[in-house]
N, C-alpha and C. Protein backbone atom coordinates (compact mmCIF):
# COMPACT_ATOMS: atom_id res chain seq x y z
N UNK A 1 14.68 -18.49 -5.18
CA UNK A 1 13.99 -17.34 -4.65
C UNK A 1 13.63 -17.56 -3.19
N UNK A 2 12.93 -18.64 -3.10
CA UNK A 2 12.68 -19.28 -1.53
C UNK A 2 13.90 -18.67 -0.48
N UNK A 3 15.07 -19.12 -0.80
CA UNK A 3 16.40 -19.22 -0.06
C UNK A 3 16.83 -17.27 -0.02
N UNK A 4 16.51 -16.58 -0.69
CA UNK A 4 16.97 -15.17 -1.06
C UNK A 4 15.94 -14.54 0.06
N UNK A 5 17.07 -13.59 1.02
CA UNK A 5 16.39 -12.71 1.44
C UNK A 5 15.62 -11.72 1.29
N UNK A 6 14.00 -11.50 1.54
CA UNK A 6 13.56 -9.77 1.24
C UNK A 6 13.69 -8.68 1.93
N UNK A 7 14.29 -7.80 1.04
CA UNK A 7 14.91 -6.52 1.62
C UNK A 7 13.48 -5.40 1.57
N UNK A 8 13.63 -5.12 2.59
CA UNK A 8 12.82 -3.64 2.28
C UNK A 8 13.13 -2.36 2.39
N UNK A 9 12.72 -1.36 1.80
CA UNK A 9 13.47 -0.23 1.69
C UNK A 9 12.85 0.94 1.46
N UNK A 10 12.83 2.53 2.01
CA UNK A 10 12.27 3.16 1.72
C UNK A 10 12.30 3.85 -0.10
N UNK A 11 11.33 4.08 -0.42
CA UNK A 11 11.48 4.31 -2.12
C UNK A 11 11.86 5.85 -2.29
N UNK A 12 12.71 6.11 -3.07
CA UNK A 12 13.36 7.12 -3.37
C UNK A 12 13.22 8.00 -4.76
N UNK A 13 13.94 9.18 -4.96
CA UNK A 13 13.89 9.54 -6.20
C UNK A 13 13.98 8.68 -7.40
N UNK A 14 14.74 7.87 -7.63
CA UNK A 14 15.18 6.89 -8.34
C UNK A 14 14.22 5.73 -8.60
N UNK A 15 13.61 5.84 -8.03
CA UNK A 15 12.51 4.59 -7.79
C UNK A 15 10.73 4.63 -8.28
N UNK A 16 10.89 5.40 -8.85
CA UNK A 16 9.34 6.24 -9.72
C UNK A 16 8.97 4.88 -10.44
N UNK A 17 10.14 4.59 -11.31
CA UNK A 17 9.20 4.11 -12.20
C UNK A 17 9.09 1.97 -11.37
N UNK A 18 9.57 1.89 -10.15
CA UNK A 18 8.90 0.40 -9.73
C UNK A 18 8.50 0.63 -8.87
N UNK A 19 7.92 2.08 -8.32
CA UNK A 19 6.30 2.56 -8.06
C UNK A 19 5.01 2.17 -8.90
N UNK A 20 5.61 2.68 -10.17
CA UNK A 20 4.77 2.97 -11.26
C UNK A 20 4.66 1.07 -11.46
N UNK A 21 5.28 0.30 -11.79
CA UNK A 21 4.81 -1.19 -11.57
C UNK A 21 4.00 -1.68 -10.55
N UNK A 22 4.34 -1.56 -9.44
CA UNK A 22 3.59 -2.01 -8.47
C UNK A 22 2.01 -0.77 -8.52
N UNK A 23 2.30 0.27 -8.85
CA UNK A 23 0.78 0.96 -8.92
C UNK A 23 0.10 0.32 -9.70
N UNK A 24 0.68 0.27 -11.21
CA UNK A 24 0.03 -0.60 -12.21
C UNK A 24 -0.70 -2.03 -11.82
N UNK A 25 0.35 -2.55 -11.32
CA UNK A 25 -0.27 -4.09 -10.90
C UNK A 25 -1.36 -4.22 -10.08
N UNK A 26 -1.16 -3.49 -8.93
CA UNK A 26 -2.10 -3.35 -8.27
C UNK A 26 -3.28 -2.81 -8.48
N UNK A 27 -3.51 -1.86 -9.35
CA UNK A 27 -5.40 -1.54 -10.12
C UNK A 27 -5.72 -2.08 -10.95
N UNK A 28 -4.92 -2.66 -11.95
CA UNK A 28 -5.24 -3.76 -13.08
C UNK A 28 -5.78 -5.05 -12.57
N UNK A 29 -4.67 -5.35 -11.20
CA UNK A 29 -5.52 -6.61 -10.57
C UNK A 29 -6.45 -5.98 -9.56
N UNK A 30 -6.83 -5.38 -8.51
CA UNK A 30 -7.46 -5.15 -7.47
C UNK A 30 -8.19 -4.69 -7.84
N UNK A 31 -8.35 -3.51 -8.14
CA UNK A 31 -9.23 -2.65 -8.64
C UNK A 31 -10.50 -2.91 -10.19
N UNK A 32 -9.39 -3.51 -10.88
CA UNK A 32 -9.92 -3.80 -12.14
C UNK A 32 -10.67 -4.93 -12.17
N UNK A 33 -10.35 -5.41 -10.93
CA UNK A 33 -10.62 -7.01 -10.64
C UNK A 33 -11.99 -6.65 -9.88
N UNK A 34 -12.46 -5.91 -9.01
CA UNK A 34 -13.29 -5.80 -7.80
C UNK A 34 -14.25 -4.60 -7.91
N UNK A 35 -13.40 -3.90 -8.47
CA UNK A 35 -14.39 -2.68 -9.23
C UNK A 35 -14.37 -1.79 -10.33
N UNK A 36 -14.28 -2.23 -11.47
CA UNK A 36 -13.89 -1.39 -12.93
C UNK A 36 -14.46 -0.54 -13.60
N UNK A 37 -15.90 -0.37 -12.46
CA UNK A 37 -16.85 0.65 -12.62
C UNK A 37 -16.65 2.18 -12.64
N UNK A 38 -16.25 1.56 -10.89
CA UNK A 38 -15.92 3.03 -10.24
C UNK A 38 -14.44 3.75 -10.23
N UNK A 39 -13.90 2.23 -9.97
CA UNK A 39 -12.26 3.08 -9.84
C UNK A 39 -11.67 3.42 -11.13
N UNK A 40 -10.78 4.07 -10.99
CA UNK A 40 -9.97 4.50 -12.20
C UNK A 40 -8.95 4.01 -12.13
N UNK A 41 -8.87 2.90 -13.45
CA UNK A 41 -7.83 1.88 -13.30
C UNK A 41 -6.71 2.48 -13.97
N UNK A 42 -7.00 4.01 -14.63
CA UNK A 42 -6.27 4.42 -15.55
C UNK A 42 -5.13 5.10 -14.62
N UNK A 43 -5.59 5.43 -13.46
CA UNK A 43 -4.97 6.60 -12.64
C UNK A 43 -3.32 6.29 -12.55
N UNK A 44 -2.29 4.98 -12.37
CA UNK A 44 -0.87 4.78 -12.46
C UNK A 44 -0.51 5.15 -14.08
N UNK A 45 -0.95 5.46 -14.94
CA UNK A 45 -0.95 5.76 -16.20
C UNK A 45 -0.71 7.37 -16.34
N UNK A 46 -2.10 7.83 -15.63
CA UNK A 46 -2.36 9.22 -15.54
C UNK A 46 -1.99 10.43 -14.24
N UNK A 47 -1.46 9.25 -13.61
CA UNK A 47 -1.24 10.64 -12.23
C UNK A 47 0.05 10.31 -11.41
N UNK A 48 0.27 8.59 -11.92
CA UNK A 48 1.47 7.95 -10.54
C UNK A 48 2.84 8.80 -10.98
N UNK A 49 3.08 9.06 -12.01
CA UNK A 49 4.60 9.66 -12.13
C UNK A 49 4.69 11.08 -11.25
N UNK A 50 3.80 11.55 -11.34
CA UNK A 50 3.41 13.06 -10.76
C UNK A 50 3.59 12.86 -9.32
N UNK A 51 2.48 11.97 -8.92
CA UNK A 51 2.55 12.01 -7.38
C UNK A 51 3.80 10.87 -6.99
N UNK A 52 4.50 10.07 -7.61
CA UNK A 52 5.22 9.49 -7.13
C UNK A 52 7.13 10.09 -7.28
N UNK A 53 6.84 11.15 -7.89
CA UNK A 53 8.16 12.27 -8.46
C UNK A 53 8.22 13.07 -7.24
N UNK A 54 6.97 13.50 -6.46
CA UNK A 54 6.67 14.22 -5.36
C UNK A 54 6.73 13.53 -3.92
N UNK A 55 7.22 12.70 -4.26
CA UNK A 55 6.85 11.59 -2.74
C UNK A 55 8.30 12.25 -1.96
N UNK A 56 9.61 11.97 -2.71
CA UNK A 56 10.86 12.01 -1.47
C UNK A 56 10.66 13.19 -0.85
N UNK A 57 9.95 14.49 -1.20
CA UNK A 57 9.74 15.81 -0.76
C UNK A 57 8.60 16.00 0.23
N UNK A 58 7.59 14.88 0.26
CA UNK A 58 6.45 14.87 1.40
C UNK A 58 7.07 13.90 2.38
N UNK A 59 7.21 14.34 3.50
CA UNK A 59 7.52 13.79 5.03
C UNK A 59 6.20 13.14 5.54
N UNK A 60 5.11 13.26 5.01
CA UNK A 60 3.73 12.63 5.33
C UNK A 60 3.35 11.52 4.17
N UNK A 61 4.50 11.18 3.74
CA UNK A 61 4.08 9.87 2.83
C UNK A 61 5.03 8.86 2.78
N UNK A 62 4.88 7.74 2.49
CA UNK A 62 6.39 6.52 2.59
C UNK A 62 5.73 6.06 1.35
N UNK A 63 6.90 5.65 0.25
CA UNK A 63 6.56 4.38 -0.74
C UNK A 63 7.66 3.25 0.22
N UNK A 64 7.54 2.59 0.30
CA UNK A 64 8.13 0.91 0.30
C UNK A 64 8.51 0.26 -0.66
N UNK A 65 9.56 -0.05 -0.91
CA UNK A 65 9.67 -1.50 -2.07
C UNK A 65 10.34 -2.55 -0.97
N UNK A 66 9.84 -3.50 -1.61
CA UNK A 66 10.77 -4.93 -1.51
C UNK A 66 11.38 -5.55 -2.41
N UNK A 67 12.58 -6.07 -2.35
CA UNK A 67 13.02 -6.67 -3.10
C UNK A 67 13.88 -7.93 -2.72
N UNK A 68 14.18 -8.80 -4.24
CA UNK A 68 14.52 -9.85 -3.62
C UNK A 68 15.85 -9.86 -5.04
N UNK A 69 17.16 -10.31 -4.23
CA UNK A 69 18.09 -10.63 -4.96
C UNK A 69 18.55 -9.16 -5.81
N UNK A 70 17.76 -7.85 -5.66
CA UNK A 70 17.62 -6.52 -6.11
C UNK A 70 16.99 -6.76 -7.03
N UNK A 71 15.94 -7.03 -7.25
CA UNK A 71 14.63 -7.33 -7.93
C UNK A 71 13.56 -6.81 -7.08
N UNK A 72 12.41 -6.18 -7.71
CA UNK A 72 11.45 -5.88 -7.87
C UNK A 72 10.42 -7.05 -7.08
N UNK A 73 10.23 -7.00 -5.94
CA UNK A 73 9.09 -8.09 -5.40
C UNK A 73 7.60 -7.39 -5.10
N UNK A 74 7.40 -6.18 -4.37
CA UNK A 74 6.75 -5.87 -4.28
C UNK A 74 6.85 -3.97 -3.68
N UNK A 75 5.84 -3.51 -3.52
CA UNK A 75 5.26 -2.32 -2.64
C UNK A 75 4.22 -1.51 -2.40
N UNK A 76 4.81 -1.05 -1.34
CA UNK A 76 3.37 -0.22 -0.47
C UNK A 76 3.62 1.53 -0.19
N UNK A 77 2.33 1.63 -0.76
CA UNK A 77 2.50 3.12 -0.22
C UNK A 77 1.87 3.34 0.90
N UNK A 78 2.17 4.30 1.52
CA UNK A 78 1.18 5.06 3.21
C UNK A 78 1.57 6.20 3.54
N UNK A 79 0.61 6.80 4.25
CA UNK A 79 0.14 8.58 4.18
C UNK A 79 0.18 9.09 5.98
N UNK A 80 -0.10 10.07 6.15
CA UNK A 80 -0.49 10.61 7.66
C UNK A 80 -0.74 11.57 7.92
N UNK A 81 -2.20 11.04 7.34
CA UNK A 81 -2.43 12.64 6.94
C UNK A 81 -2.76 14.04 8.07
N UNK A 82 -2.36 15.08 7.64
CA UNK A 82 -3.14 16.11 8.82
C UNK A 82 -4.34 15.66 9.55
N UNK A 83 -4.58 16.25 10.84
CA UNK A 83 -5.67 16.21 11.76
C UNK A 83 -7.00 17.02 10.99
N UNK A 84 -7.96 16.89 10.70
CA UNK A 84 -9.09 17.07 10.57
C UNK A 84 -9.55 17.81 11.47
N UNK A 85 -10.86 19.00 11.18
CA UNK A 85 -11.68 18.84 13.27
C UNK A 85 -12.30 17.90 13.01
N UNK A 86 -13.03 16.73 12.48
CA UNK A 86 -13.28 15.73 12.69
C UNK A 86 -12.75 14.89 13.44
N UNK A 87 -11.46 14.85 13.32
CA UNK A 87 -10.83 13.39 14.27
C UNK A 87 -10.02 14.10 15.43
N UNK A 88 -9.77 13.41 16.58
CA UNK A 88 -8.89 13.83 17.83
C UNK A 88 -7.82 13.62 17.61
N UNK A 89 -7.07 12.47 16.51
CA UNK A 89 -5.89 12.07 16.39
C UNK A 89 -6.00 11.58 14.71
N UNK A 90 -4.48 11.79 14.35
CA UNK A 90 -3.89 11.54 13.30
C UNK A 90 -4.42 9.96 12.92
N UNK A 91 -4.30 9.28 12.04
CA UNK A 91 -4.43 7.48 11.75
C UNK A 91 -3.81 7.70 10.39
N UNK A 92 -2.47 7.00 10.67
CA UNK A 92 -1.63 6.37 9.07
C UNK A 92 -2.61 6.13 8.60
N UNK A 93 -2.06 5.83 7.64
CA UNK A 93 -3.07 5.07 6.10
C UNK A 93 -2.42 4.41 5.01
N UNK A 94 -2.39 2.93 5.84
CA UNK A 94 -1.65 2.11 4.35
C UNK A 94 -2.74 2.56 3.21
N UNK A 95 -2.22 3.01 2.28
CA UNK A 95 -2.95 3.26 1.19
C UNK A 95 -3.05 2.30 0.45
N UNK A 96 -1.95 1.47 -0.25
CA UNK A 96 -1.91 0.46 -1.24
C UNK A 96 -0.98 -0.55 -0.98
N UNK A 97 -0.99 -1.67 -1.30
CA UNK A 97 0.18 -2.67 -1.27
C UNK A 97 0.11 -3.65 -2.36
N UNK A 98 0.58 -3.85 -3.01
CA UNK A 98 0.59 -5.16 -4.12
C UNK A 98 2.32 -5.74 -4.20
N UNK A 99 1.93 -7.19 -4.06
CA UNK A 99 3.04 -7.89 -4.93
C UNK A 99 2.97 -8.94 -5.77
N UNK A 100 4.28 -8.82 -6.43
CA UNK A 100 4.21 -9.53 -7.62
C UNK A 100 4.01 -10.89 -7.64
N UNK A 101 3.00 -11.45 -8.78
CA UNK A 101 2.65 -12.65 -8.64
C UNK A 101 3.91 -13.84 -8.39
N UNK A 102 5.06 -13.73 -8.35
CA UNK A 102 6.22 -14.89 -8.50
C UNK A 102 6.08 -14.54 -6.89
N UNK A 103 6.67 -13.72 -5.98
CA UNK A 103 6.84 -13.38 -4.76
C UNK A 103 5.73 -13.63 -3.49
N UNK A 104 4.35 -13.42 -4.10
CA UNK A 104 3.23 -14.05 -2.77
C UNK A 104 3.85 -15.52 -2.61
N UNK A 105 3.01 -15.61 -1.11
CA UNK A 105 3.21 -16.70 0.10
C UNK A 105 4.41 -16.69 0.53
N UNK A 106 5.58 -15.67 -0.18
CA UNK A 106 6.59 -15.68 0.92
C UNK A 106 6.66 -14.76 2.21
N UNK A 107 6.03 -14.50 2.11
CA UNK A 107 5.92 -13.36 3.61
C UNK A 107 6.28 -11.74 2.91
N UNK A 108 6.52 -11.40 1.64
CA UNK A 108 6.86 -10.56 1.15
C UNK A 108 5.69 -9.66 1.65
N UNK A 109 4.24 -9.54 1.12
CA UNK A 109 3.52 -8.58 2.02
C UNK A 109 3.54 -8.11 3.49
N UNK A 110 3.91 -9.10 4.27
CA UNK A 110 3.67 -8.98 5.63
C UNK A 110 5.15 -8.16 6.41
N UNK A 111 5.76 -8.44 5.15
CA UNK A 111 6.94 -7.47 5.59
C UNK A 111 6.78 -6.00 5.54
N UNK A 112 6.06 -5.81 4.05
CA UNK A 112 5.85 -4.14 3.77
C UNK A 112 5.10 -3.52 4.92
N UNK A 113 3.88 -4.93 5.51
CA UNK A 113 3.56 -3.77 6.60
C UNK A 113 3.74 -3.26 7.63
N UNK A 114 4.45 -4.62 8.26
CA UNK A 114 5.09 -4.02 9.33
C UNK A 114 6.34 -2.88 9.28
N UNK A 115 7.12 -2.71 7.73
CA UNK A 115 7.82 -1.46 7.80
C UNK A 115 6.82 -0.47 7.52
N UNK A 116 5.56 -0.35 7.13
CA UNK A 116 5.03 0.31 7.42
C UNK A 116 4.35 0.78 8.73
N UNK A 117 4.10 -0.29 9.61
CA UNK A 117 3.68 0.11 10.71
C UNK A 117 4.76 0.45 11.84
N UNK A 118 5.95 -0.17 11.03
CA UNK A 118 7.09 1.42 12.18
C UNK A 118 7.43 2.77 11.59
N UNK A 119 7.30 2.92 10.12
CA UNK A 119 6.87 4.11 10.20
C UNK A 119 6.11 5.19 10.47
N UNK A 120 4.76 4.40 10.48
CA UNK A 120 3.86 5.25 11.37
C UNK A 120 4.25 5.19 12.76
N UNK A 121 4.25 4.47 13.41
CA UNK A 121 4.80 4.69 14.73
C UNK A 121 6.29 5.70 14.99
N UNK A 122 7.01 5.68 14.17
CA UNK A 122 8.35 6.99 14.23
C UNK A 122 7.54 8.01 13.74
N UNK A 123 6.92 8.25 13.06
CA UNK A 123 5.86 9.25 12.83
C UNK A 123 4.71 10.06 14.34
N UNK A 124 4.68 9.00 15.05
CA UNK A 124 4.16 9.45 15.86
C UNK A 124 2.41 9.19 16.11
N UNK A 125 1.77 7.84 15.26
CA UNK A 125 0.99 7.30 15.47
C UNK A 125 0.61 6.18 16.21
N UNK A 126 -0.90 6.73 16.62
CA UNK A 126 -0.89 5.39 17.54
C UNK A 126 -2.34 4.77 16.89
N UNK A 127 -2.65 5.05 15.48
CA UNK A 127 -3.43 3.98 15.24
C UNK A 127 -2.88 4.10 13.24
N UNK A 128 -3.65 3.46 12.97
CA UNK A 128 -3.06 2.65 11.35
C UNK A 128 -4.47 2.13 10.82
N UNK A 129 -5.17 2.53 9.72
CA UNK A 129 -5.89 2.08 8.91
C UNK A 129 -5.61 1.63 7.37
N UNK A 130 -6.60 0.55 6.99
CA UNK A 130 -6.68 0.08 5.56
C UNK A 130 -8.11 -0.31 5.15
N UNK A 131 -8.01 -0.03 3.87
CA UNK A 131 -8.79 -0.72 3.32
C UNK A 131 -8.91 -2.01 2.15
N UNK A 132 -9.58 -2.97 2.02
CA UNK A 132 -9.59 -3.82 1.59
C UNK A 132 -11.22 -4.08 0.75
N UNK A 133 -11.19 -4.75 -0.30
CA UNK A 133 -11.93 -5.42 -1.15
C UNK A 133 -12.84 -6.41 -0.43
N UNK A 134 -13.93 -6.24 -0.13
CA UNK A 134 -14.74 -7.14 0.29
C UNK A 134 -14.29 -8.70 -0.09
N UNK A 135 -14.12 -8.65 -1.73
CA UNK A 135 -13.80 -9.74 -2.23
C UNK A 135 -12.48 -10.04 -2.48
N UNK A 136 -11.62 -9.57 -1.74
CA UNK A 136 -10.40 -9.99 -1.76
C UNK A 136 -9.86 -10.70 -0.23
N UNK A 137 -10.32 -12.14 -0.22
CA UNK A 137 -10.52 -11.79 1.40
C UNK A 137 -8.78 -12.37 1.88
N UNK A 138 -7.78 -12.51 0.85
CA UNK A 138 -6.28 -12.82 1.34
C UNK A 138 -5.91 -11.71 1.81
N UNK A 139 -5.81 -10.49 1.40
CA UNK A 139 -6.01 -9.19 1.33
C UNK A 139 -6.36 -8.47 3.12
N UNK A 140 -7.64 -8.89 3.19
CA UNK A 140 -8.06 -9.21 4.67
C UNK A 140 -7.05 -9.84 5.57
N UNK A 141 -7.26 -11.27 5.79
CA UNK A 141 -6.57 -12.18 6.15
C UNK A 141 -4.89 -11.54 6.53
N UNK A 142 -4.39 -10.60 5.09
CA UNK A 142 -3.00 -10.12 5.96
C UNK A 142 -3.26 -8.93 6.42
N UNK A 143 -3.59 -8.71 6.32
CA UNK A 143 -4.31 -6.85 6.66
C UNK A 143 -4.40 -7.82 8.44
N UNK A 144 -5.67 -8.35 9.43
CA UNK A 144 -5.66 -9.10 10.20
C UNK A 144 -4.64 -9.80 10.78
N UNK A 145 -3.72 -10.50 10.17
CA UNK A 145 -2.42 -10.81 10.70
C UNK A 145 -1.72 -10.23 11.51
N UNK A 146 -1.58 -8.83 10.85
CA UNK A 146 -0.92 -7.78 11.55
C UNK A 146 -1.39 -6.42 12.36
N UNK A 147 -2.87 -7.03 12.70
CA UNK A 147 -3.26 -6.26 13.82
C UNK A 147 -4.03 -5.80 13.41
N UNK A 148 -4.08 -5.39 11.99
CA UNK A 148 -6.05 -4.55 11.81
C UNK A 148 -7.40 -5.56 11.97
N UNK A 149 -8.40 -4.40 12.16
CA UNK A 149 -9.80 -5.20 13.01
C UNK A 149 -10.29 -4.54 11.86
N UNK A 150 -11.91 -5.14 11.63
CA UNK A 150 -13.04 -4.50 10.85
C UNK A 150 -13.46 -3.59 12.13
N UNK A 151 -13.32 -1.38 11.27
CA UNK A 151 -13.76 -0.86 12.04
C UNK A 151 -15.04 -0.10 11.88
N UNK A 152 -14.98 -0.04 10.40
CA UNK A 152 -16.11 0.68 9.83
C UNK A 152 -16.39 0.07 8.71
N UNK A 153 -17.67 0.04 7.99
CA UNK A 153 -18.07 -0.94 6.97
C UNK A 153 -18.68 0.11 5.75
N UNK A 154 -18.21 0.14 4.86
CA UNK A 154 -18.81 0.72 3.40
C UNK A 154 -19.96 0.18 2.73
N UNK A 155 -20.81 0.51 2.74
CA UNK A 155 -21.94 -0.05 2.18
C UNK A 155 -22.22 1.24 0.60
N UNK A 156 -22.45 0.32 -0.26
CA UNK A 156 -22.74 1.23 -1.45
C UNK A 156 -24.24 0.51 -2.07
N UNK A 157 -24.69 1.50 -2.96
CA UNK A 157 -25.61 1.07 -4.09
C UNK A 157 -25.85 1.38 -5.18
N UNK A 158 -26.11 0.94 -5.95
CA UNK A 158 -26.08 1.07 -7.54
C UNK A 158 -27.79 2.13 -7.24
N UNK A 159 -27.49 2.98 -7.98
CA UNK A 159 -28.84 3.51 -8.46
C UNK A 159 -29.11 3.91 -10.14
């Protein structure tokens, strides 16, 4: 696996259901892992076929896969979204990224984002946000690698 190149690729009609894996993986571990309160770990169960059947038809969304050997390594989704009157400018939005436990430490994440961060840029952005798990701080760490800063901070409370 070491020696095998990762390919990345935009995700297509055909490709729903290793969306639907990597959605899965990713709230069962991240989510389920960091917050099982609030998030809805159910949601790749209950909504990913829908919105991920709808993706090749939105021009304001990218899925990503990677793969290795044409295997399943990992992916990322990201958005762009309309202007707000809130904001002066557009900001991508890696939305999600997970990969599969055999595939971390090969650089397999750090690939999805930088094809993500030239798609936002052919898109026509000039900034890129994420969010991350307080307690996920590898998560951070590549998020940082590739250019994101802490810009705004979420503070919550239990009442």
């Amino acid at each position: 696996m070491a020696d095998s190149p990762v390919e990345i690729r935009r995700a297509g009609p055909g490709d729903v259901d290793a969306l639907l894996t990597v959605s899965t993986g990713l709230w069962q571990e991240d989510a389920g892992t960091h917050d099982p309160e609030v998030m809805n770990t159910d949601w790749p169960r209950d909504h990913g076929r829908a919105s991920f059947e709808a993706l090749p038809a939105d021009a304001d969304r990218v899925g990503l896969l990677a793969e290795v050997d044409g295997a399943l390594a990992g992916g990322l989704m990201g958005s762009y979204p309309e202007l707000t009157p809130f904001g002066r400018q557009r900001v991508a939005q890696l939305t999600s990224l997970w990969v599969l436990p055999e595939h971390r430490g090969a650089g397999v994440g750090g690939l999805l984002v930088e094809a993500f961060l030239g798609w936002a840029r052919e898109r026509g952005a000039r900034h890129a946000a994420v969010t991350a798990f307080a307690a996920n701080p590898a998560a951070i760490r590549l998020y940082e690698k590739h250019g994101f800063g802490s810009h705004t901070v979420t503070l919550r409370a239990r009442l």
